[in-house]
PDB file of N, CA and C in Angstrom:
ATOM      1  N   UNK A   1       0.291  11.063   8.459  1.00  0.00           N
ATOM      2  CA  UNK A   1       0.176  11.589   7.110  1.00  0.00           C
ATOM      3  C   UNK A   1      -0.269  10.485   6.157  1.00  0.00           C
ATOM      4  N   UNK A   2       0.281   9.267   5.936  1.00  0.00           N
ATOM      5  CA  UNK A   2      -0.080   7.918   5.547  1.00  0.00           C
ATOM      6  C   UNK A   2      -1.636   7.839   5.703  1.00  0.00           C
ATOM      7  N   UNK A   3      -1.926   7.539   7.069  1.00  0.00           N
ATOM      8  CA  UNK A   3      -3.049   7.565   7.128  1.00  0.00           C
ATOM      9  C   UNK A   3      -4.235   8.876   6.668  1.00  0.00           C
ATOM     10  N   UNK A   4      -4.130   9.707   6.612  1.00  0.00           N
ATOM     11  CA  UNK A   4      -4.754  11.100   6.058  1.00  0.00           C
ATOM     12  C   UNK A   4      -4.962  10.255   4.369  1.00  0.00           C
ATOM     13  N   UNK A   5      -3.577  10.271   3.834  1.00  0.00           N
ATOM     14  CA  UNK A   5      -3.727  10.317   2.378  1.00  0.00           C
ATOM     15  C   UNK A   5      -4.000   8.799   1.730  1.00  0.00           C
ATOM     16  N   UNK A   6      -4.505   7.654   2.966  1.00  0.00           N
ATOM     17  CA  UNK A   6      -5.132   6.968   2.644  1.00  0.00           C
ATOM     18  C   UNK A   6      -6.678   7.114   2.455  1.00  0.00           C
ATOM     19  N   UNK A   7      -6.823   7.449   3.661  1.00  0.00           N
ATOM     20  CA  UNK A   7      -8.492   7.700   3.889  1.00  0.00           C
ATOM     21  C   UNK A   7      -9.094   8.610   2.883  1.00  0.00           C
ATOM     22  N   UNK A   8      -8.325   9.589   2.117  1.00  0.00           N
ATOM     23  CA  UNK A   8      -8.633  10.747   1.546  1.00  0.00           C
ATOM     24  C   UNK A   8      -9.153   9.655  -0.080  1.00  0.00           C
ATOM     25  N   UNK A   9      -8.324   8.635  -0.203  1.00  0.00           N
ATOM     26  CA  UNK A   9      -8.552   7.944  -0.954  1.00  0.00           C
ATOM     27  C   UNK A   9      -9.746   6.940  -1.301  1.00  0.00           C
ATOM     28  N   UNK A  10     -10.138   6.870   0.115  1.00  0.00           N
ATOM     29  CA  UNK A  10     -11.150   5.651   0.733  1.00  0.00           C
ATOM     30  C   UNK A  10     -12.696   6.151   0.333  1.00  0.00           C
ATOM     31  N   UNK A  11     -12.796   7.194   0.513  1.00  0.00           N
ATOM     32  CA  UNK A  11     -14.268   7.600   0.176  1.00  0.00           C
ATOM     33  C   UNK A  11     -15.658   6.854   1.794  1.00  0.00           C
ATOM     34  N   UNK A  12     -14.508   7.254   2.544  1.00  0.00           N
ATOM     35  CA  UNK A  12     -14.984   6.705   4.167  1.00  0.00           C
ATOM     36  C   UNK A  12     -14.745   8.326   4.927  1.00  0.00           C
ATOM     37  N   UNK A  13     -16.053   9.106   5.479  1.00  0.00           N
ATOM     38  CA  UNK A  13     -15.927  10.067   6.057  1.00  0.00           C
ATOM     39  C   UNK A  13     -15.556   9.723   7.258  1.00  0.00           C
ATOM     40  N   UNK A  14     -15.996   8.656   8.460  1.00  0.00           N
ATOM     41  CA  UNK A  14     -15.119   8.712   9.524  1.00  0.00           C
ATOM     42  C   UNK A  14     -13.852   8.345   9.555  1.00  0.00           C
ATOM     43  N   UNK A  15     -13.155   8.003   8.776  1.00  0.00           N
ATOM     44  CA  UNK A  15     -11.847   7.408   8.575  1.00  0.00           C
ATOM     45  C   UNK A  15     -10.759   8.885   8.480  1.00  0.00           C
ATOM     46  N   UNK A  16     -11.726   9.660   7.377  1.00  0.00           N
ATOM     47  CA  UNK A  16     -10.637  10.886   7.390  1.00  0.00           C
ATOM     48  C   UNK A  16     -10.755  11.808   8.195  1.00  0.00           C
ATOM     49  N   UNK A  17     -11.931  11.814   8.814  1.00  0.00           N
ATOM     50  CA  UNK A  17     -11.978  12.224   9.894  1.00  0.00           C
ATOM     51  C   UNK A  17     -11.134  12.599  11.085  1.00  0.00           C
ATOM     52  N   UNK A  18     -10.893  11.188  11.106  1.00  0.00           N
ATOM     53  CA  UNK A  18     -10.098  10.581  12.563  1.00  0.00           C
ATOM     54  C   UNK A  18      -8.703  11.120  11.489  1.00  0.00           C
ATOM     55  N   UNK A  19      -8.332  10.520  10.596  1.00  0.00           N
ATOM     56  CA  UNK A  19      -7.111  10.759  10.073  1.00  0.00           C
ATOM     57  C   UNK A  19      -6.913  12.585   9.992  1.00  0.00           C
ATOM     58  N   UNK A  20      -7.515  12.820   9.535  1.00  0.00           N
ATOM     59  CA  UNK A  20      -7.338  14.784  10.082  1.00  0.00           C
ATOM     60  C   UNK A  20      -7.103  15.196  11.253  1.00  0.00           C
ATOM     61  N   UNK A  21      -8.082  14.925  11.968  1.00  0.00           N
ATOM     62  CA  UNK A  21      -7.760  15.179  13.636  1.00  0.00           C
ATOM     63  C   UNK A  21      -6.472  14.663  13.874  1.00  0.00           C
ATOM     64  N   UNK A  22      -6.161  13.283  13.710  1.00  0.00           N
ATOM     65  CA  UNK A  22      -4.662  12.863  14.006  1.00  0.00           C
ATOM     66  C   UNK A  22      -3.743  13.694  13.739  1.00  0.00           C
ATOM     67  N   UNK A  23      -3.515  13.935  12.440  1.00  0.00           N
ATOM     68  CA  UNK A  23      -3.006  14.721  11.841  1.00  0.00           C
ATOM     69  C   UNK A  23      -2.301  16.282  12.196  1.00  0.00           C
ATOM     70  N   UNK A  24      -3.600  16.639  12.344  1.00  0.00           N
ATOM     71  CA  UNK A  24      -3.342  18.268  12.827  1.00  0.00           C
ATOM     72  C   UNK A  24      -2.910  18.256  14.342  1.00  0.00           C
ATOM     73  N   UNK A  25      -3.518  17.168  15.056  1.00  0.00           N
ATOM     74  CA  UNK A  25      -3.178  17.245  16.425  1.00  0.00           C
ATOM     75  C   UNK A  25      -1.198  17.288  16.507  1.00  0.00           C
ATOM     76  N   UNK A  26      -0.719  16.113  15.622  1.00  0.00           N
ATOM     77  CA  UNK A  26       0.835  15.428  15.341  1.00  0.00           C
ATOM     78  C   UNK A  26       1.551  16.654  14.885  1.00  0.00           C
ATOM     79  N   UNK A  27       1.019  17.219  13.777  1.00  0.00           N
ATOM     80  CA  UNK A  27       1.672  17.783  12.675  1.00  0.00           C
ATOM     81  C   UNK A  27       1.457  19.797  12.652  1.00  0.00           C
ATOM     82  N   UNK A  28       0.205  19.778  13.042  1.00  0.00           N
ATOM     83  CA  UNK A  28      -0.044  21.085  13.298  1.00  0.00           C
ATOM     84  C   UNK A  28      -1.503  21.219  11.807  1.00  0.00           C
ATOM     85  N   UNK A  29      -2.181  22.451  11.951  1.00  0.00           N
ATOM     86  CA  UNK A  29      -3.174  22.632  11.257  1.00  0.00           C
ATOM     87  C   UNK A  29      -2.641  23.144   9.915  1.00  0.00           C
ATOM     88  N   UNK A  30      -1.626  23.745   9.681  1.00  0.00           N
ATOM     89  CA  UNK A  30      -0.912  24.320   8.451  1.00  0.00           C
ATOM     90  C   UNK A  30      -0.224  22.946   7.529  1.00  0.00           C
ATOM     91  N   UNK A  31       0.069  21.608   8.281  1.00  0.00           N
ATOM     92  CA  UNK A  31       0.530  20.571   7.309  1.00  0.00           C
ATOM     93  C   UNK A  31      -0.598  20.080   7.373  1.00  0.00           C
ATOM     94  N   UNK A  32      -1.838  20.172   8.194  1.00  0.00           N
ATOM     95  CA  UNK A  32      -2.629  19.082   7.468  1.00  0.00           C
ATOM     96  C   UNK A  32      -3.268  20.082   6.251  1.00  0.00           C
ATOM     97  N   UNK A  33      -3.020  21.067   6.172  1.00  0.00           N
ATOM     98  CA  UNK A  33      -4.064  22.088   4.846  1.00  0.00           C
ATOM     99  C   UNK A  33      -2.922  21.882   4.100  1.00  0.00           C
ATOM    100  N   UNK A  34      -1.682  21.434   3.805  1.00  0.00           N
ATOM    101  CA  UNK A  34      -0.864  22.148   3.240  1.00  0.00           C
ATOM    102  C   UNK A  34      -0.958  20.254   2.369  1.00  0.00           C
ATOM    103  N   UNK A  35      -1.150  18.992   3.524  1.00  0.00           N
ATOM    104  CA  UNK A  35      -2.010  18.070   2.953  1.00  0.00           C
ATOM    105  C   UNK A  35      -2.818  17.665   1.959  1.00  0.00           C
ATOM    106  N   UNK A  36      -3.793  18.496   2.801  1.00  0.00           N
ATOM    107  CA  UNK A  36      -4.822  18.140   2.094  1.00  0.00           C
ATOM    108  C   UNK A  36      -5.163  18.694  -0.040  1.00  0.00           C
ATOM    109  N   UNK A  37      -4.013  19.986   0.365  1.00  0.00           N
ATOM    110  CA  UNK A  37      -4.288  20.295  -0.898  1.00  0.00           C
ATOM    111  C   UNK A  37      -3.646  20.096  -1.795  1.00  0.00           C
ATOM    112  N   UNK A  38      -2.614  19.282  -1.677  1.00  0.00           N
ATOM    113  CA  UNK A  38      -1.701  18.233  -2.456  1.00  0.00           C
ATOM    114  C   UNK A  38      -2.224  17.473  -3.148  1.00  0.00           C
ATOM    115  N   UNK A  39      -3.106  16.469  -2.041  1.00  0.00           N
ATOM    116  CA  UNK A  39      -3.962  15.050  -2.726  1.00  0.00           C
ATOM    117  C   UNK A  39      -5.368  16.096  -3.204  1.00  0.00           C
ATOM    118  N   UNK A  40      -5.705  16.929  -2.887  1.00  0.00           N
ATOM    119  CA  UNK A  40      -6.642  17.836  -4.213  1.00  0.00           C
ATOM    120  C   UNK A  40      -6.147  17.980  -5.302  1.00  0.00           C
ATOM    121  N   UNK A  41      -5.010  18.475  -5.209  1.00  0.00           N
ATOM    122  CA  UNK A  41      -4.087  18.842  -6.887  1.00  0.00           C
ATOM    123  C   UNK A  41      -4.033  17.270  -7.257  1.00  0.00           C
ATOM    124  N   UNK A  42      -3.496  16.124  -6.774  1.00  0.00           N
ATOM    125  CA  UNK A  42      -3.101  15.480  -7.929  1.00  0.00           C
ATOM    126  C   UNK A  42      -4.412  14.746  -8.191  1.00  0.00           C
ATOM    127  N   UNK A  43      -5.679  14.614  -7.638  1.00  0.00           N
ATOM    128  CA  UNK A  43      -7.114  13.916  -7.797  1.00  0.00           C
ATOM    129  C   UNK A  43      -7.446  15.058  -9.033  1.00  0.00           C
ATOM    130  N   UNK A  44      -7.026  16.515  -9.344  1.00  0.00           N
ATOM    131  CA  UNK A  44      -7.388  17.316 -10.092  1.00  0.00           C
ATOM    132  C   UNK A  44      -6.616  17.117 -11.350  1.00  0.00           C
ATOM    133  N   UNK A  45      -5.245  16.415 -11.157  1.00  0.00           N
ATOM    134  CA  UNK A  45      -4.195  16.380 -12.317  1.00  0.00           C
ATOM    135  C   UNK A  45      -5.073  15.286 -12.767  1.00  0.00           C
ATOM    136  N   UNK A  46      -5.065  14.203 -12.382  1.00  0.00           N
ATOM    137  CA  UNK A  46      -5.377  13.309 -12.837  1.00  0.00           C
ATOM    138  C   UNK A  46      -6.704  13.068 -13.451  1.00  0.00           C
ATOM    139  N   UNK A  47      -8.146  13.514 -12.967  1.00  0.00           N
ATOM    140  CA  UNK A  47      -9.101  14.165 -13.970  1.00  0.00           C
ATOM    141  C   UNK A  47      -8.836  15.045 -14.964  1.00  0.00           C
ATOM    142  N   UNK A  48      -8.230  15.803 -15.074  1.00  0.00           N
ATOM    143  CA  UNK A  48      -7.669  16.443 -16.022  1.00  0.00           C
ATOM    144  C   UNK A  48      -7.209  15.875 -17.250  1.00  0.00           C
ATOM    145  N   UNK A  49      -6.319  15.233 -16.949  1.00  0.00           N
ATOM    146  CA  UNK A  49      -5.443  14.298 -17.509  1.00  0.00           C
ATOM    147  C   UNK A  49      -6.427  13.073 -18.936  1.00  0.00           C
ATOM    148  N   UNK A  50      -7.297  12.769 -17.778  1.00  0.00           N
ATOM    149  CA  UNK A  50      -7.703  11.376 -18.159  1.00  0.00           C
ATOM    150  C   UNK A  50      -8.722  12.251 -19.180  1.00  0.00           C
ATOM    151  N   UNK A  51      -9.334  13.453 -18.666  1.00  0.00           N
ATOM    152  CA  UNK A  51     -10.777  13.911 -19.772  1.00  0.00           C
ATOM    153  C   UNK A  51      -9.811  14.532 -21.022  1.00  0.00           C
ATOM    154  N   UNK A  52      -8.621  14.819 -21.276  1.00  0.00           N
ATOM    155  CA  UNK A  52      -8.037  15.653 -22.490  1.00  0.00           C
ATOM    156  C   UNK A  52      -8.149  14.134 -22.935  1.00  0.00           C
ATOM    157  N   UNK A  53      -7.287  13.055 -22.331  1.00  0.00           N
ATOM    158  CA  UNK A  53      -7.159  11.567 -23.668  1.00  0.00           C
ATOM    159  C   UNK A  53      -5.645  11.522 -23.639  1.00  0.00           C
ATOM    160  N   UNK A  54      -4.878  12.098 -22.888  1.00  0.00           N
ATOM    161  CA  UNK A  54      -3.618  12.555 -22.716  1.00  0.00           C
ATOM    162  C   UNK A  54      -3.036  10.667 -21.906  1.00  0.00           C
ATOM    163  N   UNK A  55      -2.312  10.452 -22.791  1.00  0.00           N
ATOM    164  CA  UNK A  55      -1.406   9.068 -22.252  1.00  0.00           C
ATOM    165  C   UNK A  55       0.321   9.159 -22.331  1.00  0.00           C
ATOM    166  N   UNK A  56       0.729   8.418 -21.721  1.00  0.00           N
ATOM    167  CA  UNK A  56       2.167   8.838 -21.589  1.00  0.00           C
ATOM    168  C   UNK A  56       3.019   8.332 -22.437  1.00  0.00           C
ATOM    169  N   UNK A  57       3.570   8.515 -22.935  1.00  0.00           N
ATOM    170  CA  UNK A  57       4.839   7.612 -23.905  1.00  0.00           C
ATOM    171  C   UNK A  57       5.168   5.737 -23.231  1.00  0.00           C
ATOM    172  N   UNK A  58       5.070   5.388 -24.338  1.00  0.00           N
ATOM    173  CA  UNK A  58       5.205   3.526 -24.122  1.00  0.00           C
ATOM    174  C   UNK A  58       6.625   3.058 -22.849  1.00  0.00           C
ATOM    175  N   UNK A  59       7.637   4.264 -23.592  1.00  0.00           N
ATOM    176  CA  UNK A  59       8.659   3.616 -22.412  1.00  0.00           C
ATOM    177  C   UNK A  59       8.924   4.571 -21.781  1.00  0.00           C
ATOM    178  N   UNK A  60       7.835   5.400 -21.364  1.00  0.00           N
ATOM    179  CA  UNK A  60       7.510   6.103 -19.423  1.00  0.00           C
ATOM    180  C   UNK A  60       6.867   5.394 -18.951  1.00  0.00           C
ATOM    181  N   UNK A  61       6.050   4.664 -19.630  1.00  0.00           N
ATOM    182  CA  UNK A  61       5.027   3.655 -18.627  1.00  0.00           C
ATOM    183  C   UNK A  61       5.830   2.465 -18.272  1.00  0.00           C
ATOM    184  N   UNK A  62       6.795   1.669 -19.001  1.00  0.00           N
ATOM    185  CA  UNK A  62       7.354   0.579 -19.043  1.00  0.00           C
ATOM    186  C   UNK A  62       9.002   1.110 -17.782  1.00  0.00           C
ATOM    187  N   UNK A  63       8.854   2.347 -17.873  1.00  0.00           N
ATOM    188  CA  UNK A  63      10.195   2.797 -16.822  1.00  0.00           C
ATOM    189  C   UNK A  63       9.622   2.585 -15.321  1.00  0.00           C
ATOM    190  N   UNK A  64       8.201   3.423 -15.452  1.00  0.00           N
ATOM    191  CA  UNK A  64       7.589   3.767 -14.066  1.00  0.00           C
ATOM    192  C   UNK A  64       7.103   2.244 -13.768  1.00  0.00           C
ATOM    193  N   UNK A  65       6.637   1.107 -14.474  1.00  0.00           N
ATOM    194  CA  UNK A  65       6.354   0.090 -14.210  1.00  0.00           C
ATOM    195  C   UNK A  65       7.092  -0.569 -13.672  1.00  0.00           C
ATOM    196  N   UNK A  66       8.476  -0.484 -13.509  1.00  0.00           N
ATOM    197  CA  UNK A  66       9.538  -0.834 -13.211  1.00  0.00           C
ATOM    198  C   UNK A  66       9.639  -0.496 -11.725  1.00  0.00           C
ATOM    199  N   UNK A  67       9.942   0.420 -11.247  1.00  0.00           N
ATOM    200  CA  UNK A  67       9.846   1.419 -10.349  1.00  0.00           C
ATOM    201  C   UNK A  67       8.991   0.762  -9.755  1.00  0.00           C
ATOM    202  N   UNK A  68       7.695   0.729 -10.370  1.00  0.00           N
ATOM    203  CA  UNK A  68       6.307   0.125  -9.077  1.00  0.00           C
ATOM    204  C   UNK A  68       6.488  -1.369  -8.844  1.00  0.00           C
ATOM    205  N   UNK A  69       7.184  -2.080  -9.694  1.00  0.00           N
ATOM    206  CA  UNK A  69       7.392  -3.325  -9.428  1.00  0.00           C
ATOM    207  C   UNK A  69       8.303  -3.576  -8.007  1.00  0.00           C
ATOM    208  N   UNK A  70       8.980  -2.516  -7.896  1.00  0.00           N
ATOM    209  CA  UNK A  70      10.346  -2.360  -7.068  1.00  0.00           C
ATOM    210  C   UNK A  70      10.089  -2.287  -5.904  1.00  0.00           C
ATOM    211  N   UNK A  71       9.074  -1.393  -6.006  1.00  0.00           N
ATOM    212  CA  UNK A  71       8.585  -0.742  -4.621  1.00  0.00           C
ATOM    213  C   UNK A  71       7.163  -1.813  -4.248  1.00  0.00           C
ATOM    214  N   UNK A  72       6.677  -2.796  -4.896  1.00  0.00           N
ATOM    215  CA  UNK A  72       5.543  -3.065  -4.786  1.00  0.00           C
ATOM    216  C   UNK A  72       4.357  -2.519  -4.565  1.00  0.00           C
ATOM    217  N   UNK A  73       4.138  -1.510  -4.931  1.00  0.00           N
ATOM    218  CA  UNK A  73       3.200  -0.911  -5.845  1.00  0.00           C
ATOM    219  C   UNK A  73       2.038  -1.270  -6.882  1.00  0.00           C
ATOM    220  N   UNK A  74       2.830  -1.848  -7.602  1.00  0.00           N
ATOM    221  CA  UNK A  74       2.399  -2.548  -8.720  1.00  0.00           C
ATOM    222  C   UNK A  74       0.894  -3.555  -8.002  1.00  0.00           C
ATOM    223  N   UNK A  75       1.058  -4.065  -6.906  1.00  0.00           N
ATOM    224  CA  UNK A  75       0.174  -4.805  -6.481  1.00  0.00           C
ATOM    225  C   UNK A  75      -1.534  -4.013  -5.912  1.00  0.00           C
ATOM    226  N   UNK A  76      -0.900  -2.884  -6.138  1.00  0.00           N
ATOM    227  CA  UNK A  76      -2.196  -2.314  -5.484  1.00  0.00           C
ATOM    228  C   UNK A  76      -3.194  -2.267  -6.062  1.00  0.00           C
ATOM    229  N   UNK A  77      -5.042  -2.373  -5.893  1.00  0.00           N
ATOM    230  CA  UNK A  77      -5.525  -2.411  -6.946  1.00  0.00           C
ATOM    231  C   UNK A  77      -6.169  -0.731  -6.664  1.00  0.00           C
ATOM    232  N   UNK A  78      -6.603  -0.252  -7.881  1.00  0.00           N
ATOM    233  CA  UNK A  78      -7.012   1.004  -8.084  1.00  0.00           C
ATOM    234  C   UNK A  78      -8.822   0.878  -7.463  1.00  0.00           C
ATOM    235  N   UNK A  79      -9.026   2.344  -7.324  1.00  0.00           N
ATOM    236  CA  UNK A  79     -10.250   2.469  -6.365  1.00  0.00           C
ATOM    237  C   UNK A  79     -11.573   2.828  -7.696  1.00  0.00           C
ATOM    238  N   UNK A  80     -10.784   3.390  -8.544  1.00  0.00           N
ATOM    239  CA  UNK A  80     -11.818   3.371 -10.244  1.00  0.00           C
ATOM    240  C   UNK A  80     -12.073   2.197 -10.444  1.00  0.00           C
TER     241      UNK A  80
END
């Protein structure tokens, strides 16, 4: 699943490829659709999001920053 909702990220067609097939083979064909249309919704929240101008309150960002610091997160760099 990791791997699926990396690759989905990657903008690499054999990668998700292989990560689908894995997937459905492990998990069955109903979690990888049930997958895939998760990381559709939130790639859709998040365009959404960003074209209204819509930003979050100063200390939701400074909470969740917290959180990603925790988890190391924070280190990741974005694919925009």
């Amino acid at each position: 699943l990791l791997d699926f909702a990396t690759a989905a990220t990657e903008l690499d067609d054999a990668a998700i490829t292989i990560a689908r097939e894995a997937l459905a083979k492990c998990a069955g064909v109903a979690t990888t659709i049930d997958a895939a249309a998760v990381i559709a919704n939130f790639e859709m929240m998040t365009r959404l999001a960003d074209s209204t101008g819509a930003r979050m309150p100063e200390e939701v960002v400074a909470q969740r920053l917290g959180a990603a610091t925790a988890l190391g997160v924070d280190q990741v760099v974005s694919r925009r």
